[in-house]
N, C-alpha and C. Protein backbone atom coordinates (compact mmCIF):
# COMPACT_ATOMS: atom_id res chain seq x y z
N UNK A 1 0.82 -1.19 0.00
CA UNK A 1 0.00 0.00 0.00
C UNK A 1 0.87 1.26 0.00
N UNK A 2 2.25 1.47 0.51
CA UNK A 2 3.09 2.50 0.81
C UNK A 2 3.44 2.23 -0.48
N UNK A 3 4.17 1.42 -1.38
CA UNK A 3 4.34 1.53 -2.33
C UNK A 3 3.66 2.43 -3.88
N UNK A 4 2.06 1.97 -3.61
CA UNK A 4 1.45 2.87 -4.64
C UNK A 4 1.15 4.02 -3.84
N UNK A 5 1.01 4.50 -3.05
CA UNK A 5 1.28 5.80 -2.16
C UNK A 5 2.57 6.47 -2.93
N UNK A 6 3.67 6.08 -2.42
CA UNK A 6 5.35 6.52 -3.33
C UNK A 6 5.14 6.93 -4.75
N UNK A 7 4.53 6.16 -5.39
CA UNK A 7 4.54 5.79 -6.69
C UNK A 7 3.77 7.28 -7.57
N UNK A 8 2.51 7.10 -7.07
CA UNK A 8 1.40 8.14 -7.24
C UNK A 8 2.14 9.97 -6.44
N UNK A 9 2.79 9.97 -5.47
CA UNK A 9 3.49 10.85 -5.05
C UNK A 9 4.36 11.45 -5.76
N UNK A 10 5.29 10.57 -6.55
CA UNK A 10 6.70 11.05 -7.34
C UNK A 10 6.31 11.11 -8.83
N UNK A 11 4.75 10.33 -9.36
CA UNK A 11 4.23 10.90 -10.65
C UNK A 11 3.79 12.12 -10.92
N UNK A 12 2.97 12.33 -9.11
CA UNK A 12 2.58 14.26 -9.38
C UNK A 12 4.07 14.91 -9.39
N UNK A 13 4.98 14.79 -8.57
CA UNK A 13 6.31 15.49 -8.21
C UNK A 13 7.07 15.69 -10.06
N UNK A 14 6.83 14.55 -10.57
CA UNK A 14 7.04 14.66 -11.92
C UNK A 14 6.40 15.22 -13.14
N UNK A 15 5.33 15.56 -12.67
CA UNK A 15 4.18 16.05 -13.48
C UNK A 15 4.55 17.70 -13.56
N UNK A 16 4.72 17.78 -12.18
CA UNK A 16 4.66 19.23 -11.49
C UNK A 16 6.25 19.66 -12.28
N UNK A 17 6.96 19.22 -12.24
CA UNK A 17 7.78 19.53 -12.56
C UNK A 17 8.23 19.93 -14.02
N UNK A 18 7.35 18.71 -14.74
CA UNK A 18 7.15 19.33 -16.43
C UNK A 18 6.76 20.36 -16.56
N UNK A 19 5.67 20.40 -15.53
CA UNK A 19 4.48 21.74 -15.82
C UNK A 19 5.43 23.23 -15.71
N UNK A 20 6.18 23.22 -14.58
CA UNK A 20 6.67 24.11 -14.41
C UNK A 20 7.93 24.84 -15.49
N UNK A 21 8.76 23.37 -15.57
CA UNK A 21 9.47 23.72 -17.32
C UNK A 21 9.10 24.33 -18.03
N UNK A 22 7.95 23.20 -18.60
CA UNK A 22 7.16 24.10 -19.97
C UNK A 22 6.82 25.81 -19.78
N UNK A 23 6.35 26.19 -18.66
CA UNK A 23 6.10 27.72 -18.14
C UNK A 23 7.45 28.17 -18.49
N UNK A 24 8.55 28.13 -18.08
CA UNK A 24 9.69 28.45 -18.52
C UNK A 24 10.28 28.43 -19.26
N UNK A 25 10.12 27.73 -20.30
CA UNK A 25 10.49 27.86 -21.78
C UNK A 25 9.69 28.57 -21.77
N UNK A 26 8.40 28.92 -22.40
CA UNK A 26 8.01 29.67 -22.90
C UNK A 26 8.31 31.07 -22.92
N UNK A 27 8.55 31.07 -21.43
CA UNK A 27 8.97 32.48 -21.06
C UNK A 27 10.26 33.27 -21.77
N UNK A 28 11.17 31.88 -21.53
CA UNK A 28 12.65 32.38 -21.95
C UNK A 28 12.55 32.40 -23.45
N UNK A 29 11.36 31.81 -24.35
CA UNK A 29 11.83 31.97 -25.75
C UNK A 29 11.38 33.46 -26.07
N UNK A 30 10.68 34.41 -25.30
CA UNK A 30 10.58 35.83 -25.43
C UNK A 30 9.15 35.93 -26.57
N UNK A 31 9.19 37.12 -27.26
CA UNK A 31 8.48 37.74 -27.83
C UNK A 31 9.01 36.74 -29.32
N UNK A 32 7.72 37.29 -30.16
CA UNK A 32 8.13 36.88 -32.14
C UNK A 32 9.39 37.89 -32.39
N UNK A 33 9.75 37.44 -32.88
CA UNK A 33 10.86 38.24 -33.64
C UNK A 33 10.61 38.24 -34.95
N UNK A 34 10.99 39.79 -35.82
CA UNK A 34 10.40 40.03 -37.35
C UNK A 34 11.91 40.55 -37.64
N UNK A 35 12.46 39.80 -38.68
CA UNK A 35 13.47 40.34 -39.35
C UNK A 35 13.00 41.48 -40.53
N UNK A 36 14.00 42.86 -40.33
CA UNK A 36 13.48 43.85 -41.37
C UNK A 36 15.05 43.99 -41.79
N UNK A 37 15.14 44.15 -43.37
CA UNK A 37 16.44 44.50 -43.63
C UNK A 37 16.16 46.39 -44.11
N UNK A 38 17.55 47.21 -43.91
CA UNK A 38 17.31 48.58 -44.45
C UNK A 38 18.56 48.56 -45.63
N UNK A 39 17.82 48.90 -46.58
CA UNK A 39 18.72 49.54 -47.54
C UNK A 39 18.53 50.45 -48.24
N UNK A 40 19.20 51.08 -48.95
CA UNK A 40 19.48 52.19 -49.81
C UNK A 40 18.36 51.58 -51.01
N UNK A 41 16.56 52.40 -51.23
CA UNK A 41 16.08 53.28 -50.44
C UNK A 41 14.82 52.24 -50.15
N UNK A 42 14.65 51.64 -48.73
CA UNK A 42 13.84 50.96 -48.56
C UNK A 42 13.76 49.87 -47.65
N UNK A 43 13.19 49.64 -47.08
CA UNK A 43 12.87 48.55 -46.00
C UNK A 43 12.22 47.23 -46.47
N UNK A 44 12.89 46.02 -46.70
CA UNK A 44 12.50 44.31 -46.35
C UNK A 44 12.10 43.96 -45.58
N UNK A 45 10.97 43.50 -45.41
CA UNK A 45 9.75 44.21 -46.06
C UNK A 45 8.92 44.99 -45.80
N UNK A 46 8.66 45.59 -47.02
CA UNK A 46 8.01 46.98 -46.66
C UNK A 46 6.79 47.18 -46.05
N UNK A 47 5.76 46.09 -45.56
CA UNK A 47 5.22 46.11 -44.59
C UNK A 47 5.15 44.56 -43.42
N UNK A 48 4.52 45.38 -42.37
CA UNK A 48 4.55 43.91 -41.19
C UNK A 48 3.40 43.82 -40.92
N UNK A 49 2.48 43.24 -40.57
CA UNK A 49 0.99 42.59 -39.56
C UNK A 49 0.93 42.41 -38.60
N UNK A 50 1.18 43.14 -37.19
CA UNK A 50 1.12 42.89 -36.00
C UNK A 50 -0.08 42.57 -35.68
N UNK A 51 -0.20 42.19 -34.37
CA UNK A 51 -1.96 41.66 -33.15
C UNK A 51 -1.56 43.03 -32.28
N UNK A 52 -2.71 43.41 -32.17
CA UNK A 52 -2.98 44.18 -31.35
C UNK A 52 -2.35 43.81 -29.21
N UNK A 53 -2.00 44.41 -28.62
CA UNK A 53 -1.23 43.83 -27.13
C UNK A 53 -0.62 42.58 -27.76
N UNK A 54 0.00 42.32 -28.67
CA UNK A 54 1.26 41.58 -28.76
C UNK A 54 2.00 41.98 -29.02
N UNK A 55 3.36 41.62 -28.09
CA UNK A 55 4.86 41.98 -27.97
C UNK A 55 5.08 40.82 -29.13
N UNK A 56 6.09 42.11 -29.86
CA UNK A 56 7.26 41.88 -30.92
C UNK A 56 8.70 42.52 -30.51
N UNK A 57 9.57 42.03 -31.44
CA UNK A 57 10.63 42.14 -31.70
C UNK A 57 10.86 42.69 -33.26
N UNK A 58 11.15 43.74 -33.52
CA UNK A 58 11.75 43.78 -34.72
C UNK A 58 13.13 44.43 -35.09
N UNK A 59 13.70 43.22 -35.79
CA UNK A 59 15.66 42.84 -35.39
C UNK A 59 15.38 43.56 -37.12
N UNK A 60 15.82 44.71 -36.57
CA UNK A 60 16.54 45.55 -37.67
C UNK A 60 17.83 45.31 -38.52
N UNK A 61 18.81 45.56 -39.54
CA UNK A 61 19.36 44.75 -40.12
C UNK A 61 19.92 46.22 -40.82
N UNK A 62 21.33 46.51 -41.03
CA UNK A 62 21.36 48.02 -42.27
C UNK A 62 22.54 47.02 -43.43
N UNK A 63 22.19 47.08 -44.58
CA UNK A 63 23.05 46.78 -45.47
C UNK A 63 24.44 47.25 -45.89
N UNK A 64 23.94 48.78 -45.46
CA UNK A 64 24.63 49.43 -46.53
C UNK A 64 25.35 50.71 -45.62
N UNK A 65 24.66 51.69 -45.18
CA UNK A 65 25.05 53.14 -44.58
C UNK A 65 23.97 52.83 -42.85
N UNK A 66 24.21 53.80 -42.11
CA UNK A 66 23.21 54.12 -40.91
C UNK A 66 21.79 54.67 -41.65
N UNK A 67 20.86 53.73 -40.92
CA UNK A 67 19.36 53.92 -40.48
C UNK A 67 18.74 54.54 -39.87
N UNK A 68 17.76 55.20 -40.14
CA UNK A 68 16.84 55.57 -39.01
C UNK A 68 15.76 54.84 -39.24
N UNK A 69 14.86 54.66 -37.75
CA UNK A 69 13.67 53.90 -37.73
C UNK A 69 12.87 54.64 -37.21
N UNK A 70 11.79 55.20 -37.25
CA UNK A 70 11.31 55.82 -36.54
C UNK A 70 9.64 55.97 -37.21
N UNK A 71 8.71 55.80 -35.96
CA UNK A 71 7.26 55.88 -35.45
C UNK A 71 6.69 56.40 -34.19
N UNK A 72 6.64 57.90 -34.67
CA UNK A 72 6.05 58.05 -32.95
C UNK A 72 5.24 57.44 -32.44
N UNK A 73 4.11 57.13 -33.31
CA UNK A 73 2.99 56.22 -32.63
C UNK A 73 3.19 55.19 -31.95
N UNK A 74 4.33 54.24 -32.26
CA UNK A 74 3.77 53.24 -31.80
C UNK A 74 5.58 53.19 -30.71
N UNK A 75 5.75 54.09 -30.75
CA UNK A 75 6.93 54.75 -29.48
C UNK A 75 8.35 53.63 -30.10
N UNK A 76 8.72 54.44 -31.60
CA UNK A 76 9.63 53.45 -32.24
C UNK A 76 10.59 54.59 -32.93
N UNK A 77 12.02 54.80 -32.28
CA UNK A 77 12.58 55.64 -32.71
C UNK A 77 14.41 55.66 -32.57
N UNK A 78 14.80 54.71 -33.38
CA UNK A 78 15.73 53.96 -33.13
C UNK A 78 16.63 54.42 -34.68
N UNK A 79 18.21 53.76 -34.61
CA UNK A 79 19.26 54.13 -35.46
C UNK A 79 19.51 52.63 -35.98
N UNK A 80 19.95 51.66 -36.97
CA UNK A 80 21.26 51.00 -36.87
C UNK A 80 21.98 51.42 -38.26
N UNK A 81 23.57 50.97 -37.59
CA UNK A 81 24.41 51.06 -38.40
C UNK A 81 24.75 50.37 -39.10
N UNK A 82 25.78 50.44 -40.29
CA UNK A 82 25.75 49.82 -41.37
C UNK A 82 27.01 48.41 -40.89
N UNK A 83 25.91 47.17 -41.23
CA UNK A 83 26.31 46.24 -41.02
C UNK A 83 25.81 45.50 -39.10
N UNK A 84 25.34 46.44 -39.11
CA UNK A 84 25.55 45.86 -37.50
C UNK A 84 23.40 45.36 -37.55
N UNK A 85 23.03 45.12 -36.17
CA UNK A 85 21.73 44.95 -35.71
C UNK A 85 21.21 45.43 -34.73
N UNK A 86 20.08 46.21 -34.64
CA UNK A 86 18.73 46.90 -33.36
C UNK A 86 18.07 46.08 -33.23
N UNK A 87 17.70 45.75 -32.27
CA UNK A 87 16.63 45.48 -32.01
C UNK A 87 15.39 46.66 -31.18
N UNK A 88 14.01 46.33 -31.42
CA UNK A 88 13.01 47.66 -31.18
C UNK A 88 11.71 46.32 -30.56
N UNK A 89 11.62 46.58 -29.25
CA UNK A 89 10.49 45.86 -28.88
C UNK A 89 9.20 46.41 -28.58
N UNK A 90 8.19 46.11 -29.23
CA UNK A 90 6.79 47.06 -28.72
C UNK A 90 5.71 46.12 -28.56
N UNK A 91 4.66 46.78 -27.94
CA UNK A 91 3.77 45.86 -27.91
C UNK A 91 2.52 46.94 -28.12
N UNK A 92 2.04 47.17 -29.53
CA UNK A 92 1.46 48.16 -30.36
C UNK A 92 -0.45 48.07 -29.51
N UNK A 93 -0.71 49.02 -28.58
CA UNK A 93 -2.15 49.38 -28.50
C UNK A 93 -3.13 49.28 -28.71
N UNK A 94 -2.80 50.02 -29.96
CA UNK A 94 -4.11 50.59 -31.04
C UNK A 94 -4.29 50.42 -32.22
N UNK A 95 -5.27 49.62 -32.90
CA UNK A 95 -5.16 48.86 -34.26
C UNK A 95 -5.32 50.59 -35.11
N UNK A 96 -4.35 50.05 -36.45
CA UNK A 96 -3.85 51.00 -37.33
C UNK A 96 -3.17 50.48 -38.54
N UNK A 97 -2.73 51.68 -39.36
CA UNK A 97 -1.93 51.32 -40.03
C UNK A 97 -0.72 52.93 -40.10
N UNK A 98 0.15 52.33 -39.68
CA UNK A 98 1.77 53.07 -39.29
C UNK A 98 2.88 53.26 -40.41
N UNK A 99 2.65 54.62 -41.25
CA UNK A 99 4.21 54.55 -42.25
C UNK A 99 5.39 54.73 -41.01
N UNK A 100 6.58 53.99 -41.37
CA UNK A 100 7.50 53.79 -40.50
C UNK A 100 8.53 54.50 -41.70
N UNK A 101 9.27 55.65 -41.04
CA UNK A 101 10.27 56.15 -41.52
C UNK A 101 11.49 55.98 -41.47
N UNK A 102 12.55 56.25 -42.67
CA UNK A 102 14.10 56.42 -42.58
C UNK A 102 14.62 57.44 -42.15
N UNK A 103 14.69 58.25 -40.70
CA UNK A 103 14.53 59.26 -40.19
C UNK A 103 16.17 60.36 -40.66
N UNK A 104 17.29 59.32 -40.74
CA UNK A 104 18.39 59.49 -41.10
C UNK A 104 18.94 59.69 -42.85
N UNK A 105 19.22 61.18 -43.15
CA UNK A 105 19.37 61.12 -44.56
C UNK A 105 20.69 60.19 -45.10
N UNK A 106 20.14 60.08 -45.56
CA UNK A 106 20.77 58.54 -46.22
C UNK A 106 21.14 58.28 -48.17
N UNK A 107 20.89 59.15 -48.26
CA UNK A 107 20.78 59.70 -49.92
C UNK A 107 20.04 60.24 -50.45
N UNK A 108 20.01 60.32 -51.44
CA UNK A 108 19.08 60.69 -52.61
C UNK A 108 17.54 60.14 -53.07
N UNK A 109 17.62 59.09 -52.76
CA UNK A 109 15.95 58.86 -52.33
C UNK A 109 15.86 58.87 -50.72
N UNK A 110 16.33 59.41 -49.66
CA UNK A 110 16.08 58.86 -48.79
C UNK A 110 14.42 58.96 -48.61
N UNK A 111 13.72 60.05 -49.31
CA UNK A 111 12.16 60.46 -48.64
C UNK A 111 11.87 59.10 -49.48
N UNK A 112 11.76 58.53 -49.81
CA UNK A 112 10.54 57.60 -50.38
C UNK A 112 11.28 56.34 -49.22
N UNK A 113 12.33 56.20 -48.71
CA UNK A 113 12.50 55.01 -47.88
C UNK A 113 11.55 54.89 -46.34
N UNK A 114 10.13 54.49 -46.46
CA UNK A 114 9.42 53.70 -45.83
C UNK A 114 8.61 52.29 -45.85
N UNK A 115 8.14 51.77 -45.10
CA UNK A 115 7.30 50.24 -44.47
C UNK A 115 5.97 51.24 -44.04
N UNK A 116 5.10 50.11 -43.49
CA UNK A 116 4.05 49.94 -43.11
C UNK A 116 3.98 49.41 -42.08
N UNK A 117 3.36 49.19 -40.84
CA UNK A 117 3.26 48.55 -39.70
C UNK A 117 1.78 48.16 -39.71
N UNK A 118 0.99 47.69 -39.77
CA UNK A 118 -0.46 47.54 -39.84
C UNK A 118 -0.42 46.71 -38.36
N UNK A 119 -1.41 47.03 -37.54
CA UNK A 119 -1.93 46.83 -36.38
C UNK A 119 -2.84 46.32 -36.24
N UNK A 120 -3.28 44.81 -36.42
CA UNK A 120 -4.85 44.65 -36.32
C UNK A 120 -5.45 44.15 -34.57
């Protein structure tokens, strides 16, 4: 009788213990991450589809010269440099749709270098 007592004891102890893992991965794998590349004149790709109160990641990328990123709305106002990576984490409010700018002149087209952020 102590035996299936033990037995039934160290299956919850084991149970409990998955349970608690799994909570922790999840946690540690973070937010989505959206790769955007910037180049000379334009953003890959030029738009994204967020959820509304979902946290993202978007791992910025510059090809070529320094970036600007920038959205006041959705509180996004960031640089990277050429060759290197930003990352910009938000977790967007208010459904929309967001032109996201190359805030940094950057050439000769720089005004036409924007994305889209759409918020649903």
């Amino acid at each position: 009788m102590m035996r299936n007592h033990y037995r039934k004891l160290l299956s919850l102890s084991a149970l409990t213990i998955a349970l608690a893992g799994a909570g922790n991965n999840a946690q540690a794998a973070g937010p989505k991450v959206i790769d955007i590349t910037a180049k000379r004149f334009g953003f890959t790709p030029d738009q994204v589809v967020l959820k509304k109160a979902e946290t993202v990641t978007l791992r910025l990328h510059s090809e070529d010269v320094t970036h600007g990123f920038s959205m006041r709305k959705l509180k996004i106002d960031t640089e990277v440099e050429a060759g290197k990576t930003a990352d910009v984490t938000i977790t967007p409010d208010t459904a929309g749709s967001y032109t996201t700018i190359c805030d940094h002149l950057c050439g000769a087209n720089h005004g036409n270098m924007k994305m889209t952020i759409v918020v649903e």
